[in-house]
C-alpha atoms as a PDB file:
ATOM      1  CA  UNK A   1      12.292   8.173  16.782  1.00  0.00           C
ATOM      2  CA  UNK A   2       9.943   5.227  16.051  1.00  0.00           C
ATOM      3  CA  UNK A   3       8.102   3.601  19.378  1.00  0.00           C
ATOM      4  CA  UNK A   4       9.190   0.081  18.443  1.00  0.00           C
ATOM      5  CA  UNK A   5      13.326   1.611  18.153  1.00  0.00           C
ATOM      6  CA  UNK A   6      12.740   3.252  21.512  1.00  0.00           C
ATOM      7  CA  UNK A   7      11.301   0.103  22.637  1.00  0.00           C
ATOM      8  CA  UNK A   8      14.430  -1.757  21.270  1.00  0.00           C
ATOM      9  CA  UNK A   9      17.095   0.758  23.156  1.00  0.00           C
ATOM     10  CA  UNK A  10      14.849   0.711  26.315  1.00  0.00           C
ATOM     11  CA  UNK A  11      15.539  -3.720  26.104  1.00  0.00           C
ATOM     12  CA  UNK A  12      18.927  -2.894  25.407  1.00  0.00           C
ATOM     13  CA  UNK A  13      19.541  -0.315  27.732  1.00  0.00           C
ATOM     14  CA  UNK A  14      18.599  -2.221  30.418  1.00  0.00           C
ATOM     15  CA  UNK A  15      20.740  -5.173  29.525  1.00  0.00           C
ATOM     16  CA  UNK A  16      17.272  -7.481  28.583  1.00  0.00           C
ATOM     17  CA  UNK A  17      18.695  -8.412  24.926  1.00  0.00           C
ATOM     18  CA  UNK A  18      21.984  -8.159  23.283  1.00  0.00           C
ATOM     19  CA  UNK A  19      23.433  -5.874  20.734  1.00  0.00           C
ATOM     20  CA  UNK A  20      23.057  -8.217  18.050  1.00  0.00           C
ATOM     21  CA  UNK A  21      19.193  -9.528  19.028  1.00  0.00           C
ATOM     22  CA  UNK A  22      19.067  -5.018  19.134  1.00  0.00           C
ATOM     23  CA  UNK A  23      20.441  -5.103  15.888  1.00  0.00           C
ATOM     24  CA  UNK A  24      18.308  -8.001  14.216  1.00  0.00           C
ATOM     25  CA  UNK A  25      15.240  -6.142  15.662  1.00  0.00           C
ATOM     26  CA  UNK A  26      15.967  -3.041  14.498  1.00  0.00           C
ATOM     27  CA  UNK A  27      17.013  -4.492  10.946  1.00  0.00           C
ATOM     28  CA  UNK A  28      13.585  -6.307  11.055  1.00  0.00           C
ATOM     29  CA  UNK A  29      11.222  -2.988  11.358  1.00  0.00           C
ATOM     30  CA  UNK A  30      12.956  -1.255   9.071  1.00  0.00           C
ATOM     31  CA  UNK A  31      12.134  -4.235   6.609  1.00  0.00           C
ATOM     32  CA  UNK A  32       8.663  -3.994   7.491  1.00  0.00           C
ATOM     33  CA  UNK A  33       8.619  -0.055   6.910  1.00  0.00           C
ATOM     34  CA  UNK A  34      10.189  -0.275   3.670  1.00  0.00           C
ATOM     35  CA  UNK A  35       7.914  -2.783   2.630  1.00  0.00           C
ATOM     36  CA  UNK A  36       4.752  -0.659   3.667  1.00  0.00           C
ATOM     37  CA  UNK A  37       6.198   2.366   1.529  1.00  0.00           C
ATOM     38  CA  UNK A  38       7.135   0.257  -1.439  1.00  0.00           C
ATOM     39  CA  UNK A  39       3.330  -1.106  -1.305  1.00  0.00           C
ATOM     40  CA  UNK A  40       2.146   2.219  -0.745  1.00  0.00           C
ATOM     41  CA  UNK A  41       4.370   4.168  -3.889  1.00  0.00           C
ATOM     42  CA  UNK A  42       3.044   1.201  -6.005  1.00  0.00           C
ATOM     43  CA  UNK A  43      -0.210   1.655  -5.724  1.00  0.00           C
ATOM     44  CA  UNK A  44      -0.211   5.418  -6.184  1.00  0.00           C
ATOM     45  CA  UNK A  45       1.249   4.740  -9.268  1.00  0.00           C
ATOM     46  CA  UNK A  46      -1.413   2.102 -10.353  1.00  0.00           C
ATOM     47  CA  UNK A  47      -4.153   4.936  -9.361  1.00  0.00           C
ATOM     48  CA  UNK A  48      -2.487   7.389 -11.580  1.00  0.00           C
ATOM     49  CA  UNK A  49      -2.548   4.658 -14.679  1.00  0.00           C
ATOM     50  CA  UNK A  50      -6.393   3.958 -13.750  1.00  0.00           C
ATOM     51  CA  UNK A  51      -7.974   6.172 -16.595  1.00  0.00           C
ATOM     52  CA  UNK A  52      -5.750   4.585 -19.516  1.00  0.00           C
ATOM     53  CA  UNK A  53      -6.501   1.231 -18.019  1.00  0.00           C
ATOM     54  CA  UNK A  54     -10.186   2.125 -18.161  1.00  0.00           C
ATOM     55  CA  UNK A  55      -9.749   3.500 -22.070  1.00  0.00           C
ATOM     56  CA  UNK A  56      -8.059  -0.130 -22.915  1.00  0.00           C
ATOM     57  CA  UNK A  57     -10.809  -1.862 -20.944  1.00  0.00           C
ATOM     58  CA  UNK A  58     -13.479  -0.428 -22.825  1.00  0.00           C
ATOM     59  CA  UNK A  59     -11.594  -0.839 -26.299  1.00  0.00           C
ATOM     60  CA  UNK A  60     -11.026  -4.696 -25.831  1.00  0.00           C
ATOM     61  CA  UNK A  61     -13.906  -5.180 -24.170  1.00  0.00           C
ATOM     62  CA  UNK A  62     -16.607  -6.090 -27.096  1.00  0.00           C
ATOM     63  CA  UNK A  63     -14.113  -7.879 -28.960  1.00  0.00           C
ATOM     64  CA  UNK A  64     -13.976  -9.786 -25.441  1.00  0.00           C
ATOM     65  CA  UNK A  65     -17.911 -10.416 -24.954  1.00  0.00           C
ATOM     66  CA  UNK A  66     -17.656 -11.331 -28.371  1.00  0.00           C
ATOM     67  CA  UNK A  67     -15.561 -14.101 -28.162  1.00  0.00           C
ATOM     68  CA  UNK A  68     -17.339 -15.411 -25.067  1.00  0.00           C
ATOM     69  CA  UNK A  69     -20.434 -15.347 -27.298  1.00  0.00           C
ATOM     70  CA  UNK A  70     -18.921 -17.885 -29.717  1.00  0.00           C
ATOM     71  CA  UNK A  71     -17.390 -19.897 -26.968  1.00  0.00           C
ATOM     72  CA  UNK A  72     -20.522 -19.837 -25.188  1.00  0.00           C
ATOM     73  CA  UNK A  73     -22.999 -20.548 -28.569  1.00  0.00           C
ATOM     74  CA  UNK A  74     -19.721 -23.634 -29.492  1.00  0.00           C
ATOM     75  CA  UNK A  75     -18.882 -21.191 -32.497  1.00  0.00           C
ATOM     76  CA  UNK A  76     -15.070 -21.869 -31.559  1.00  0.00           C
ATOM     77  CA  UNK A  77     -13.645 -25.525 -31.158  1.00  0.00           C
END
């Protein structure tokens, strides 16, 4: 069991906060613990694209520098 749901049957053991204010809490840092995995299972997964984002970085990239070149030099209006 999670420290913060002990913490929240300790208060409610002891007759500090209701079952409902137990029952918001709890619903609360489970929220925030889904969140955290969702963030962290997203990111994996943008780590594991990284090489083919690198190989489309590099293949758009002069056609990139060149256009800043025109801007740049007024070549484009």
């Amino acid at each position: 069991m999670h420290s913060d749901h002990r913490a929240v049957y300790q208060l409610l053991a002891t007759g500090r906060i209701s079952p409902a204010q137990a029952e918001r809490l709890l619903t609360i840092s489970n929220q925030g613990r889904e969140t955290a995995w969702t963030l962290a299972a997203g990111a994996a997964a943008a780590l594991t694209q990284l090489p083919s984002l690198a190989h489309l970085f590099n293949a758009l990239a002069p056609a990139g520098l060149n256009l800043i070149h025109h801007i740049v030099q007024g070549g484009i209006q």
